[in-house]
PDB file of N, CA and C in Angstrom:
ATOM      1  N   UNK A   1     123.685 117.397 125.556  1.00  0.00           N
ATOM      2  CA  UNK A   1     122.327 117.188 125.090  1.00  0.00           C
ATOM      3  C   UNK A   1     122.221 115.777 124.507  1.00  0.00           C
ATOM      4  N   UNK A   2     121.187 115.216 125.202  1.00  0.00           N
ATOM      5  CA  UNK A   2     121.090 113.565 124.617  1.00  0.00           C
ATOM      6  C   UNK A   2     120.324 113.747 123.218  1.00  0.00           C
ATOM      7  N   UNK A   3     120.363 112.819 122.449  1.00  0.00           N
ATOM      8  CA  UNK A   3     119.723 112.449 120.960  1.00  0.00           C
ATOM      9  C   UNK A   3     119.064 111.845 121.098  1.00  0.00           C
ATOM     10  N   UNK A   4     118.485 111.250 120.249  1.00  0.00           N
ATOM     11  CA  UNK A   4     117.389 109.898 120.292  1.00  0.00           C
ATOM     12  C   UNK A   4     117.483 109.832 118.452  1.00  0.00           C
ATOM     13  N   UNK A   5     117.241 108.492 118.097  1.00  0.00           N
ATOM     14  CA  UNK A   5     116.603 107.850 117.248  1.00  0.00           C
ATOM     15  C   UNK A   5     115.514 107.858 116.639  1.00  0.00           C
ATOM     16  N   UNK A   6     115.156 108.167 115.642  1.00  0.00           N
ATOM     17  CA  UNK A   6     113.507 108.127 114.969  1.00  0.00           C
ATOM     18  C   UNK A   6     112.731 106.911 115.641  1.00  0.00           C
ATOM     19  N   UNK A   7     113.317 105.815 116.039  1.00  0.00           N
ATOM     20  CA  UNK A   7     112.820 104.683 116.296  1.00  0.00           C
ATOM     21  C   UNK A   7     112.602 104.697 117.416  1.00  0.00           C
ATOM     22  N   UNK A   8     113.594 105.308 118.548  1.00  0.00           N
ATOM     23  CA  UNK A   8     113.206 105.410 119.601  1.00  0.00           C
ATOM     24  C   UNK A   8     112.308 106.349 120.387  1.00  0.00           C
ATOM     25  N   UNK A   9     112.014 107.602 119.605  1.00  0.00           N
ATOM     26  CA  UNK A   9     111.168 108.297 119.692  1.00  0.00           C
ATOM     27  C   UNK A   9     109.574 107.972 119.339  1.00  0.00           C
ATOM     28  N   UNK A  10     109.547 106.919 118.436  1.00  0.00           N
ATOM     29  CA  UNK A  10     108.248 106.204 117.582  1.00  0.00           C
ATOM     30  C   UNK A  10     108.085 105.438 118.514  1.00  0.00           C
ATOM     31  N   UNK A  11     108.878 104.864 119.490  1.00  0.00           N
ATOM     32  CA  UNK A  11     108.837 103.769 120.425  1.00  0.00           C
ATOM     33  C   UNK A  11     108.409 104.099 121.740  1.00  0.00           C
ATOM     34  N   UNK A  12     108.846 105.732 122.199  1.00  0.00           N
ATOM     35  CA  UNK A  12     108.287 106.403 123.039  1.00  0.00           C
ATOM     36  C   UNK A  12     106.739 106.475 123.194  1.00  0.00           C
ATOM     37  N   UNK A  13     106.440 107.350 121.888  1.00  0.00           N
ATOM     38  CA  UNK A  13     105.400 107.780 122.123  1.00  0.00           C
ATOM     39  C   UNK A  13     104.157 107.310 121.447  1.00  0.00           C
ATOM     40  N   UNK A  14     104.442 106.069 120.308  1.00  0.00           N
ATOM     41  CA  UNK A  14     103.449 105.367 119.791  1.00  0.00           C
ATOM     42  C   UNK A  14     103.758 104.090 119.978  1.00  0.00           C
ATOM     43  N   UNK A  15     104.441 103.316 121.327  1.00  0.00           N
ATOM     44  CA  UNK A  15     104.767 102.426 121.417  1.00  0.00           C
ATOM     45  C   UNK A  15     105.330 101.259 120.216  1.00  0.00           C
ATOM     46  N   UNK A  16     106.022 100.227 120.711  1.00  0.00           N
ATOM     47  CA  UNK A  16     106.937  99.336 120.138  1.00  0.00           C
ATOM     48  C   UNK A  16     106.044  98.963 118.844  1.00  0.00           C
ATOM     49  N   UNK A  17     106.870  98.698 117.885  1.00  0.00           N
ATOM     50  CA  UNK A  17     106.424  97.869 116.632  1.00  0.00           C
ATOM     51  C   UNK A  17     105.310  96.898 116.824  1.00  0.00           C
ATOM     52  N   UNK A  18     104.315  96.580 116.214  1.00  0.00           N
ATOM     53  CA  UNK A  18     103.244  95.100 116.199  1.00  0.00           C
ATOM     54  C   UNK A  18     102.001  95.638 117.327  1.00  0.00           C
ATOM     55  N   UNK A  19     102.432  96.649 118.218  1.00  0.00           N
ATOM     56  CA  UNK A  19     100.728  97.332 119.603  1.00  0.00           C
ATOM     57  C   UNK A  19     100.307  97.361 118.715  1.00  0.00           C
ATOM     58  N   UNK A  20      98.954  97.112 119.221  1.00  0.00           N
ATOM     59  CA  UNK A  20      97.250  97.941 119.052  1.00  0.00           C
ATOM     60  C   UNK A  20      97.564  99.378 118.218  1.00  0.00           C
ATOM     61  N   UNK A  21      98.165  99.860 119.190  1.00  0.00           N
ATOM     62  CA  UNK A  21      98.527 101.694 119.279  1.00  0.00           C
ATOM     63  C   UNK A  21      99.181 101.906 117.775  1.00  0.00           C
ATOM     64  N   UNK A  22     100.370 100.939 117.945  1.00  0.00           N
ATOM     65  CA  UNK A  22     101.251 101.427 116.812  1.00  0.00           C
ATOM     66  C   UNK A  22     100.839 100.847 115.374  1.00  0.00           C
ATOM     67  N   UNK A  23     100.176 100.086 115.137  1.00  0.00           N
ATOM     68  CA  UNK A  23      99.395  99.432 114.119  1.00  0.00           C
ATOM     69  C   UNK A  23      98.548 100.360 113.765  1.00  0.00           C
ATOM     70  N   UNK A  24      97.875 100.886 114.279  1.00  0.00           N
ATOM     71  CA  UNK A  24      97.038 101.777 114.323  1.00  0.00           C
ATOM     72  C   UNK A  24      97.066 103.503 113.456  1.00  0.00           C
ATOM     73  N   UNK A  25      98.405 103.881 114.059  1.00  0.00           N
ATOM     74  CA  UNK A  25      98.989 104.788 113.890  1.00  0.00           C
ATOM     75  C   UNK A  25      99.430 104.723 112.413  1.00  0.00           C
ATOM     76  N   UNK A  26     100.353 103.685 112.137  1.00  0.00           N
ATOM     77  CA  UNK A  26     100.982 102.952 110.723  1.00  0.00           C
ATOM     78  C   UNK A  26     100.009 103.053 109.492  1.00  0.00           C
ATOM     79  N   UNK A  27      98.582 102.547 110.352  1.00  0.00           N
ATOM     80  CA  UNK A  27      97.766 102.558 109.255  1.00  0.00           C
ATOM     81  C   UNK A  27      97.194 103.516 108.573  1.00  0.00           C
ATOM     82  N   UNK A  28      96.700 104.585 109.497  1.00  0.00           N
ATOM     83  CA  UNK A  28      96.089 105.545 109.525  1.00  0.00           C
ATOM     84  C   UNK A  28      97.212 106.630 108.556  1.00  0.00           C
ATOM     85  N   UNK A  29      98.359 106.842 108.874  1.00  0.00           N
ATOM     86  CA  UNK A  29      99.627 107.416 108.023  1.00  0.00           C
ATOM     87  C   UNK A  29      99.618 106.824 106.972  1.00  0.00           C
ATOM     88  N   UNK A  30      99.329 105.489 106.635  1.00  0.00           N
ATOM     89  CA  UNK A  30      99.615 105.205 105.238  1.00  0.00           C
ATOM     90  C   UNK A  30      98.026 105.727 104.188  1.00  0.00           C
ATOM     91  N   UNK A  31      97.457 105.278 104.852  1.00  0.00           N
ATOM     92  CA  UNK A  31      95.811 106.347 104.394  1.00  0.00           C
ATOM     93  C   UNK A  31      96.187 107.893 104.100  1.00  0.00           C
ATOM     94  N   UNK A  32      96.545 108.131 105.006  1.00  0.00           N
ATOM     95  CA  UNK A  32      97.207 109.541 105.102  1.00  0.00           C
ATOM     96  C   UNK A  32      98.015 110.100 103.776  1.00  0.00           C
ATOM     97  N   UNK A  33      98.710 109.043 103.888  1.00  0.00           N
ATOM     98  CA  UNK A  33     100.194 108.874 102.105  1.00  0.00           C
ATOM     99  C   UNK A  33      99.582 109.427 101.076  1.00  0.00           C
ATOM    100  N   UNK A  34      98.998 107.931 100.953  1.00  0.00           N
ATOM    101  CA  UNK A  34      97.945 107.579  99.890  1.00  0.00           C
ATOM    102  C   UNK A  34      96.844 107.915  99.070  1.00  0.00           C
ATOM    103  N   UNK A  35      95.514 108.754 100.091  1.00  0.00           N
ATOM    104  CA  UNK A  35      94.864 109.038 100.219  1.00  0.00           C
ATOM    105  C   UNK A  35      95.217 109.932  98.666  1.00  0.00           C
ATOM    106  N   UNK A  36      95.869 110.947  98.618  1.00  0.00           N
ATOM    107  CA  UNK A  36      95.910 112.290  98.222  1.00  0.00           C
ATOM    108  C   UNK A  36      96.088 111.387  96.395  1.00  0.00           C
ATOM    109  N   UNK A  37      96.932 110.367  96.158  1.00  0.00           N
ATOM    110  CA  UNK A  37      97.504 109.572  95.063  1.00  0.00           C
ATOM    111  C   UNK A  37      95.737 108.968  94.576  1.00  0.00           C
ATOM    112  N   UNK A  38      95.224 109.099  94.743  1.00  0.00           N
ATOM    113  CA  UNK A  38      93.832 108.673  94.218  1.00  0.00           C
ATOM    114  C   UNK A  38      93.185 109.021  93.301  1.00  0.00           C
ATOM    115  N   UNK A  39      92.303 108.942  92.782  1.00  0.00           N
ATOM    116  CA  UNK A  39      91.133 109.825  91.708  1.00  0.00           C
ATOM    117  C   UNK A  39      89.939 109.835  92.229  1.00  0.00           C
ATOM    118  N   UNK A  40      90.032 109.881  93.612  1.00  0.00           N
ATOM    119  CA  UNK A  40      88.508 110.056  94.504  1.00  0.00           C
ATOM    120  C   UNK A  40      88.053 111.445  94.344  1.00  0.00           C
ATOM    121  N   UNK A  41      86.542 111.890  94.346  1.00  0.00           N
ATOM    122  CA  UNK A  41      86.816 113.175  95.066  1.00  0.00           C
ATOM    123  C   UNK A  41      85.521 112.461  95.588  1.00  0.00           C
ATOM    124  N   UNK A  42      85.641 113.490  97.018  1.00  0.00           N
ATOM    125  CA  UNK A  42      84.289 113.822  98.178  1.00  0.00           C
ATOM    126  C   UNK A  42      83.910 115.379  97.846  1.00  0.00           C
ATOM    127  N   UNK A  43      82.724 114.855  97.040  1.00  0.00           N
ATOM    128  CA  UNK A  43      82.097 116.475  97.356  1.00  0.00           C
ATOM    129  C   UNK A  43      81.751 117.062  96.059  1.00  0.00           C
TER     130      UNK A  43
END
């Protein structure tokens, strides 16, 4: 059974470091993090 890498799996399927795609992704996850660490509320 082959393995893979966190990196190479991130590289698979949200393409290489610096894309459109993967910038994208990065950002949206760190919103994601973050989001919850706030004193916002909606609603």
């Amino acid at each position: 059974m082959k393995t893979y890498s966190l990196d190479e799996v991130q590289d698979d399927l949200l393409r290489k470091q610096g894309t459109p795609e993967r910038d994208k992704f990065e950002y949206e996850l760190q919103v994601e993090v973050e989001l919850p660490h706030t004193n916002l509320s909606f609603g």
